[in-house]
C-alpha atoms as a PDB file:
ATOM      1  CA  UNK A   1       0.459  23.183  57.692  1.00  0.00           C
ATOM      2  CA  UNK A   2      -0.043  21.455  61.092  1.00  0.00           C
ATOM      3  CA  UNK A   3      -1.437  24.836  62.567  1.00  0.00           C
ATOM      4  CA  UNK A   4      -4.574  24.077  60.798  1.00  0.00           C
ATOM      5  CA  UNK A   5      -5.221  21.082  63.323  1.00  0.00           C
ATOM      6  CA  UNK A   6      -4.120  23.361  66.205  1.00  0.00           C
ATOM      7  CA  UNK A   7      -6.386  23.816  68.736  1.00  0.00           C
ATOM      8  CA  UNK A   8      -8.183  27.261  69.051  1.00  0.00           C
ATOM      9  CA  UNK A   9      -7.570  27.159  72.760  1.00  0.00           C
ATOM     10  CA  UNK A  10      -6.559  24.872  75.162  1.00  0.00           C
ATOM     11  CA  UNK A  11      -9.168  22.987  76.702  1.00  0.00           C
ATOM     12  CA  UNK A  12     -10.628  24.320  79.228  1.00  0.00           C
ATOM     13  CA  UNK A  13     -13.286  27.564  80.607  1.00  0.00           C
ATOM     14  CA  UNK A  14     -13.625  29.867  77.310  1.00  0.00           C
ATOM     15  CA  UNK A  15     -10.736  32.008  76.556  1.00  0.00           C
ATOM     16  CA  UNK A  16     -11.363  35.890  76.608  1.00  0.00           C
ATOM     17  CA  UNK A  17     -13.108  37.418  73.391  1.00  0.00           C
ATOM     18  CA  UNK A  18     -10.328  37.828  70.659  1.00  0.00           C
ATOM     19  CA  UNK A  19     -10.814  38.357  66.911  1.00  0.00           C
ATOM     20  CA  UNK A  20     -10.861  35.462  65.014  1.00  0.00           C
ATOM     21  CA  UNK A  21      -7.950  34.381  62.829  1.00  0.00           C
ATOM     22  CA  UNK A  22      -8.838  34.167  59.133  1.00  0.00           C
ATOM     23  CA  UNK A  23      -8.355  30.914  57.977  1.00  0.00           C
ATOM     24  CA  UNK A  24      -9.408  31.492  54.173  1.00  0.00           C
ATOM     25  CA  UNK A  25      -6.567  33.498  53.783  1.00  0.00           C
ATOM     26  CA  UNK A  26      -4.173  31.210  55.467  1.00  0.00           C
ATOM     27  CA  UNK A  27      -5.160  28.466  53.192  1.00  0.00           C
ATOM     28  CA  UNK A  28      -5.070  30.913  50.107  1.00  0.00           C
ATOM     29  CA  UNK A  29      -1.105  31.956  51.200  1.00  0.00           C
ATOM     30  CA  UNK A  30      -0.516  27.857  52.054  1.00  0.00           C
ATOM     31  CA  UNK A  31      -1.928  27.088  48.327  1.00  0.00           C
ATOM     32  CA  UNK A  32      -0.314  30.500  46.346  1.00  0.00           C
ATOM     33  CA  UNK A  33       3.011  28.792  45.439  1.00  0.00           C
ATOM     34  CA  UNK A  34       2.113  25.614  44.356  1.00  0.00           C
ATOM     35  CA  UNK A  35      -0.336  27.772  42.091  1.00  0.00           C
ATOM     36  CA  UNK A  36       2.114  30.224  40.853  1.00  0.00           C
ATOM     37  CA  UNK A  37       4.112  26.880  40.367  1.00  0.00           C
ATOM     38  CA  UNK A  38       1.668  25.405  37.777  1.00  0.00           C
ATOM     39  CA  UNK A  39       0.628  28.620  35.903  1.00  0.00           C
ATOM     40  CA  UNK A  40       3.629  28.093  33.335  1.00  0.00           C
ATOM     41  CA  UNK A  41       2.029  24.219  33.631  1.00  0.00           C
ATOM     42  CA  UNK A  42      -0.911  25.532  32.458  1.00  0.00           C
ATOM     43  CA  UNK A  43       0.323  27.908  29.854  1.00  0.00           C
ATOM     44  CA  UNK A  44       1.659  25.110  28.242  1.00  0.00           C
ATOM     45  CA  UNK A  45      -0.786  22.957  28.147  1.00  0.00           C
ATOM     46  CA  UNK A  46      -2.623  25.315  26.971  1.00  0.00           C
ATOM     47  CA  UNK A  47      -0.261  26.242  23.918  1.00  0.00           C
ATOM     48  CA  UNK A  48      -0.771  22.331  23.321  1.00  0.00           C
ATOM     49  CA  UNK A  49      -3.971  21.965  22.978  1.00  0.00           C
ATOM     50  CA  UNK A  50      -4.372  25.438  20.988  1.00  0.00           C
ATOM     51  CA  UNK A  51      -1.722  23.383  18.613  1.00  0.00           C
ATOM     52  CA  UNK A  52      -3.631  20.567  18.257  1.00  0.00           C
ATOM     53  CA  UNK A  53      -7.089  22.148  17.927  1.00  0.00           C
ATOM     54  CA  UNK A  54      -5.119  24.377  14.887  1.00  0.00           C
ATOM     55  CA  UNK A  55      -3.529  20.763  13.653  1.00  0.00           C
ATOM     56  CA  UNK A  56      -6.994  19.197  13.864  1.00  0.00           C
ATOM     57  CA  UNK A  57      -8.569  21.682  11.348  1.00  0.00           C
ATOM     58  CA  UNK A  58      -5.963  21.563   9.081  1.00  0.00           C
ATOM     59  CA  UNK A  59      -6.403  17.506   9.233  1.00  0.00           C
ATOM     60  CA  UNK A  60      -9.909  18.501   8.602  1.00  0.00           C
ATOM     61  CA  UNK A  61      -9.389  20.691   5.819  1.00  0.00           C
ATOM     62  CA  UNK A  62      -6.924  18.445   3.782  1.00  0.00           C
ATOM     63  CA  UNK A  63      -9.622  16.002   4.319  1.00  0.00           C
ATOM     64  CA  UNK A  64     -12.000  17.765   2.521  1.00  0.00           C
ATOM     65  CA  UNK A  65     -10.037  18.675   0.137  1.00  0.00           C
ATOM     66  CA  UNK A  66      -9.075  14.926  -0.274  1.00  0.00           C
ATOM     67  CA  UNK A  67     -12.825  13.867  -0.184  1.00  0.00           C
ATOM     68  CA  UNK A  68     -13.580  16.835  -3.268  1.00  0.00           C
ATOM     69  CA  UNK A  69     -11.195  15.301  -5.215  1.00  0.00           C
ATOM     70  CA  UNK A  70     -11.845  11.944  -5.108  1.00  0.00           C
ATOM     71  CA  UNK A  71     -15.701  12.430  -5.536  1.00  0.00           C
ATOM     72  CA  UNK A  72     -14.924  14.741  -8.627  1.00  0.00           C
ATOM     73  CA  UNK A  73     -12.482  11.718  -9.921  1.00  0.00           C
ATOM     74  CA  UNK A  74     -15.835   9.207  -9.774  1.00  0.00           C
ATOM     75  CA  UNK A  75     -17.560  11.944 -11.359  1.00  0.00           C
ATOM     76  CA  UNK A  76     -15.730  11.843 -14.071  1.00  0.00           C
ATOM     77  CA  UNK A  77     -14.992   8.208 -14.195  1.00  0.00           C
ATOM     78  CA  UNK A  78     -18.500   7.781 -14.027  1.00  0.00           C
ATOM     79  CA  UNK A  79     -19.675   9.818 -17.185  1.00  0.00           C
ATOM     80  CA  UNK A  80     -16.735   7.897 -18.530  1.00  0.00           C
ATOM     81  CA  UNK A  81     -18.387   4.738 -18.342  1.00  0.00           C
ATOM     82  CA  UNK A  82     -21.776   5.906 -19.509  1.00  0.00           C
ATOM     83  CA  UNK A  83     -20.056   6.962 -22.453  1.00  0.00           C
ATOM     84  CA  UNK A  84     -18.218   3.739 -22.757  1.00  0.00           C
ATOM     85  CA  UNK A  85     -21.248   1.939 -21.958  1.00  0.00           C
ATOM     86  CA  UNK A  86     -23.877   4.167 -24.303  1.00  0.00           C
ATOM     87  CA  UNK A  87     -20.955   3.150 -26.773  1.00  0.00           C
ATOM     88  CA  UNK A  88     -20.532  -0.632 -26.944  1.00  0.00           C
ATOM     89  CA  UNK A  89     -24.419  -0.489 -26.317  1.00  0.00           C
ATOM     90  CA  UNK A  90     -24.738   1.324 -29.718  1.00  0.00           C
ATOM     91  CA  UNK A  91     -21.935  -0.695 -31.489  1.00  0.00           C
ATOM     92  CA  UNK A  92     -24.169  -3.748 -30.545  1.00  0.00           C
ATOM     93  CA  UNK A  93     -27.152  -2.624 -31.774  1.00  0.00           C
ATOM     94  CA  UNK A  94     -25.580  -1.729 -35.046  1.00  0.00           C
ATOM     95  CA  UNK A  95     -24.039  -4.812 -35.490  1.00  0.00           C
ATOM     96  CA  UNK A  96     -27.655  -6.707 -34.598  1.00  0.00           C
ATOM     97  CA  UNK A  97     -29.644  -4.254 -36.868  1.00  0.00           C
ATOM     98  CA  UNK A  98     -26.346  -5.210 -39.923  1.00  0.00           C
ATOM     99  CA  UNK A  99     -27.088  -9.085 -39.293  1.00  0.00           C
ATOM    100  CA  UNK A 100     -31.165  -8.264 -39.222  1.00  0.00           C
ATOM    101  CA  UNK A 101     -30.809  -6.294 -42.479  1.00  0.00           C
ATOM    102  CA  UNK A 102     -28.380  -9.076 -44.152  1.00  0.00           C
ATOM    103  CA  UNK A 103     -31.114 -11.429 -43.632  1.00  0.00           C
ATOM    104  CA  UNK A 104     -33.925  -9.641 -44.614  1.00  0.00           C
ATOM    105  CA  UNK A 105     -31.645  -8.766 -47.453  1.00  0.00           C
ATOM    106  CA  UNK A 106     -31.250 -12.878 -48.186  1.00  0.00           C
ATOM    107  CA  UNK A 107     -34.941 -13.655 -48.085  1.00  0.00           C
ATOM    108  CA  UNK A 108     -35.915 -10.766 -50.249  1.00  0.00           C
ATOM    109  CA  UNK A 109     -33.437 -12.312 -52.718  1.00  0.00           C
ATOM    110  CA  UNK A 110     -35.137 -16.149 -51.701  1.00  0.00           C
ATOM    111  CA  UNK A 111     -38.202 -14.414 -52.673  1.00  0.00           C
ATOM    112  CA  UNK A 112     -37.379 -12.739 -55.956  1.00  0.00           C
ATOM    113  CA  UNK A 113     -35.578 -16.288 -57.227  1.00  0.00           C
ATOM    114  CA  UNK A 114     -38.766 -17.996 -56.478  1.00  0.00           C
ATOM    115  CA  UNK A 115     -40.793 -15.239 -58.324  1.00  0.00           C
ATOM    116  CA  UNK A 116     -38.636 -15.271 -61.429  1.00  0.00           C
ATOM    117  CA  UNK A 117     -38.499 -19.341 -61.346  1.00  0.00           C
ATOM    118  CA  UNK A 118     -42.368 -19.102 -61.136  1.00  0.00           C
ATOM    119  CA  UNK A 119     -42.866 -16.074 -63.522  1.00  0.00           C
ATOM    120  CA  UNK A 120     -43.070 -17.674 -67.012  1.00  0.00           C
ATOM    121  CA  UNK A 121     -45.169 -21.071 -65.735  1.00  0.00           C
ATOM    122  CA  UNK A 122     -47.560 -18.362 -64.081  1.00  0.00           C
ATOM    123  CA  UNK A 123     -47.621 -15.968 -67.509  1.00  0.00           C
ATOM    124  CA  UNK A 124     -48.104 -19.257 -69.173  1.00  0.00           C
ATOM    125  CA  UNK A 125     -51.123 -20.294 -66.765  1.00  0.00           C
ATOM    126  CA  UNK A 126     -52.670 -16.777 -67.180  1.00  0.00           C
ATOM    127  CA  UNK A 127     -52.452 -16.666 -71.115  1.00  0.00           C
ATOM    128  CA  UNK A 128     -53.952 -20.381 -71.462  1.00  0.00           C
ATOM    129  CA  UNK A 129     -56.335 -18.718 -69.170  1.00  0.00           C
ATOM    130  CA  UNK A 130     -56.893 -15.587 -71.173  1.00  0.00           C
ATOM    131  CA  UNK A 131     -57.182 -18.126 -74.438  1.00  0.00           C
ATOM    132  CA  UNK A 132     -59.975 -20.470 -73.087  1.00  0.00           C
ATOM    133  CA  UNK A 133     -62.275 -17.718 -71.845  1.00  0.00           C
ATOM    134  CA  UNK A 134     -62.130 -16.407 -75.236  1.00  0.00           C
ATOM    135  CA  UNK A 135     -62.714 -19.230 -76.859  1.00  0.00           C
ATOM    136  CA  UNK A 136     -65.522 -20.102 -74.810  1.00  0.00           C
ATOM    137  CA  UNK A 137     -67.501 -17.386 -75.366  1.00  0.00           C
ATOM    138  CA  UNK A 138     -70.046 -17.591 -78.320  1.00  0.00           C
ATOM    139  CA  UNK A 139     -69.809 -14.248 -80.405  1.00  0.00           C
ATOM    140  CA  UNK A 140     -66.099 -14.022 -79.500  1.00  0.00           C
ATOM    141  CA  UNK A 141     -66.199 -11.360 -77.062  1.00  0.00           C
ATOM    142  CA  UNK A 142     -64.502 -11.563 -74.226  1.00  0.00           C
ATOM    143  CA  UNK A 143     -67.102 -11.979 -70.995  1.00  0.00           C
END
């Protein structure tokens, strides 16, 4: 590693023409291990995160699955309670339109007791009615 800091030449008038050394693949040699070192690193992680992205959808999945259901339960609950609702609604009006018709029932009754106290003092009131405009007339026609 230190020959990397080593000096081309010493110091000094230039050194004869020579070919260069190449340093790219020096450093790519140096490096080579540690790399080969860390493929199986990198296999591995790799395996974990392909596990996790495969984990992840199925989390994903049973999550929609989960989310199906529960919106089909309130679905359902919910034309439950229409129909509960639409139900007591009705039962209400029914019992409403029974006390409306019981008391339209009672003053139809109020009304026809009046009438029939009434009836014979009215018929009585017409007749004497009837009577005087036939005695009133001269020739004993009726006008």
């Amino acid at each position: 590693m230190l020959d990397r800091f080593r000096s081309a030449g010493p110091p000094g008038p230039a050194a004869p023409a020579a070919v260069p050394v190449d340093r790219r693949s020096r450093l790519v040699d140096e490096v080579a291990p540690v790399f080969a070192a860390l493929a199986v690193t990198d296999e591995h992680a790799a395996g974990i995160v392909a596990a996790a992205r495969a984990e992840a959808e199925r989390t994903r999945d049973q999550g929609r699955r989960e989310a199906d259901a529960l919106v089909s339960r309130a679905e359902q609950e919910r034309q439950a309670g229409y129909a509960q609702a639409f139900a007591e609604t009705r039962a209400a009006a029914n019992r409403r339109s029974e006390v409306s018709a019981a008391q339209a029932r009672s003053a139809a009754d109020d009304i026809a007791r009046r009438a029939a106290r009434c009836r014979p003092a009215l018929a009585d009131l017409a007749l004497r009615k009837i009577r005087g405009s036939i005695e009133a007339a001269p020739d004993g026609t009726v006008p």
